[in-house]
Protein backbone atom coordinates (compact mmCIF):
# COMPACT_ATOMS: atom_id res chain seq x y z
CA UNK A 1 1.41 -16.07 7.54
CA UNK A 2 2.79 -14.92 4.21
CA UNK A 3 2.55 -10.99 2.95
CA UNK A 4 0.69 -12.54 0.61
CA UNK A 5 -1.78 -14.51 2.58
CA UNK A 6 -2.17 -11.43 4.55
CA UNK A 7 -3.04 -9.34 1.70
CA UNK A 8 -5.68 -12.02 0.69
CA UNK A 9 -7.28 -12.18 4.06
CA UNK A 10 -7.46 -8.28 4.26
CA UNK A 11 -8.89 -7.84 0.19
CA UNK A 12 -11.02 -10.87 1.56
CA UNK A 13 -12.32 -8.44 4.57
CA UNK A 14 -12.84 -5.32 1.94
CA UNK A 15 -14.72 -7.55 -0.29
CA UNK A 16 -17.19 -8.48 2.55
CA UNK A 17 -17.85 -4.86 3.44
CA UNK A 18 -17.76 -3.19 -0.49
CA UNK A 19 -21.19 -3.95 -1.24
CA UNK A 20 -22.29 -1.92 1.97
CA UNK A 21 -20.14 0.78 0.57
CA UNK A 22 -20.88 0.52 -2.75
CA UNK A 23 -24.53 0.88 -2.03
CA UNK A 24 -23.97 4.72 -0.88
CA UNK A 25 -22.20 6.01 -3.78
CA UNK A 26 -18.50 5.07 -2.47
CA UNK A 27 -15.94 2.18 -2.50
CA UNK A 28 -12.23 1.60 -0.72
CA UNK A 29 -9.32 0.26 -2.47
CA UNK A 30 -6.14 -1.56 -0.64
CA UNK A 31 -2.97 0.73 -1.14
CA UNK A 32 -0.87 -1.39 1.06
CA UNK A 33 0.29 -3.39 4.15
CA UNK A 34 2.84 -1.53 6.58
CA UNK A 35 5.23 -3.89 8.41
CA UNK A 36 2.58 -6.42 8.70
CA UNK A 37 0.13 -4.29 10.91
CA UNK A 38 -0.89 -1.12 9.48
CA UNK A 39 -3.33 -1.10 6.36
CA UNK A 40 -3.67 1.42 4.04
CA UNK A 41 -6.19 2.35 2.19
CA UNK A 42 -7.81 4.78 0.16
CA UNK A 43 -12.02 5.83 0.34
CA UNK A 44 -13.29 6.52 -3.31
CA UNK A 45 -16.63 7.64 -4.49
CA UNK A 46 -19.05 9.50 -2.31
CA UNK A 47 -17.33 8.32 0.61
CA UNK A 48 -14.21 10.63 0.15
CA UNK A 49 -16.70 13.75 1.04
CA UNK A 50 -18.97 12.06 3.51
CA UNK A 51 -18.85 13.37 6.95
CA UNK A 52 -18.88 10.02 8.45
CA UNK A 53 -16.16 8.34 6.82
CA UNK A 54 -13.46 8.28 10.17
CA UNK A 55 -16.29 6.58 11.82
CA UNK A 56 -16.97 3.94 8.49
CA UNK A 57 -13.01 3.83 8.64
CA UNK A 58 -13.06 2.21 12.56
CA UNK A 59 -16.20 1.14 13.25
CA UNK A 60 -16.70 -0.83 9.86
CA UNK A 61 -13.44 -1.45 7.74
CA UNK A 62 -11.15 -1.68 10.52
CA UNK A 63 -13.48 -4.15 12.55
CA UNK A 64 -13.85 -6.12 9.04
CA UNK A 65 -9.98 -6.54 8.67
CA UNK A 66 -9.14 -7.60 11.94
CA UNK A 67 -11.81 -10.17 12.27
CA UNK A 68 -9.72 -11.51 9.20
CA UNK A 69 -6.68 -10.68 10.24
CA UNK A 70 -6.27 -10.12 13.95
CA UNK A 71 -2.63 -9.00 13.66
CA UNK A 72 -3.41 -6.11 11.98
CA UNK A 73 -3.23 -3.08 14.47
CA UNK A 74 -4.80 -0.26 12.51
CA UNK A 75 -6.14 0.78 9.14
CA UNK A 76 -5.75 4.70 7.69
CA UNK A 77 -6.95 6.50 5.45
CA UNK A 78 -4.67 8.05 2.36
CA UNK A 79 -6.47 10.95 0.73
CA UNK A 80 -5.86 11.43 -3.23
């Protein structure tokens, strides 16, 4: 798979979970892809203060992006 295929299927993932996001207040933008495994990204909106963003991060985004892209390994968070 290309870098960019990859980045397709992983703004493909976001895109499937931005509406949930989006509903609360917040949104998450793609900063980058690290060696083909690690995806950053960055929590915007109401999400940036929310108490359970680690556990949107994992349990949501991260679950999202590897059912898209299995090779991915993990997915952080970059605070502004």
């Amino acid at each position: 798979m290309t870098d960019q295929e990859l980045q397709q299927k992983v703004e493909d993932a976001l895109n499937e979970i931005r509406p949930f996001l989006q509903s609360d207040g917040g949104d998450i933008a793609l900063l980058g892809i690290d060696e083909g495994t690690t995806v950053r990204v960055q929590l915007e909106g109401a999400c940036v203060g929310c108490s359970v963003n680690q556990m949107t991060l994992k349990s949501g985004v991260e679950m999202t992006i590897k059912k898209h892209a299995p090779q991915i390994e993990s997915v952080i968070n970059v605070e502004a």
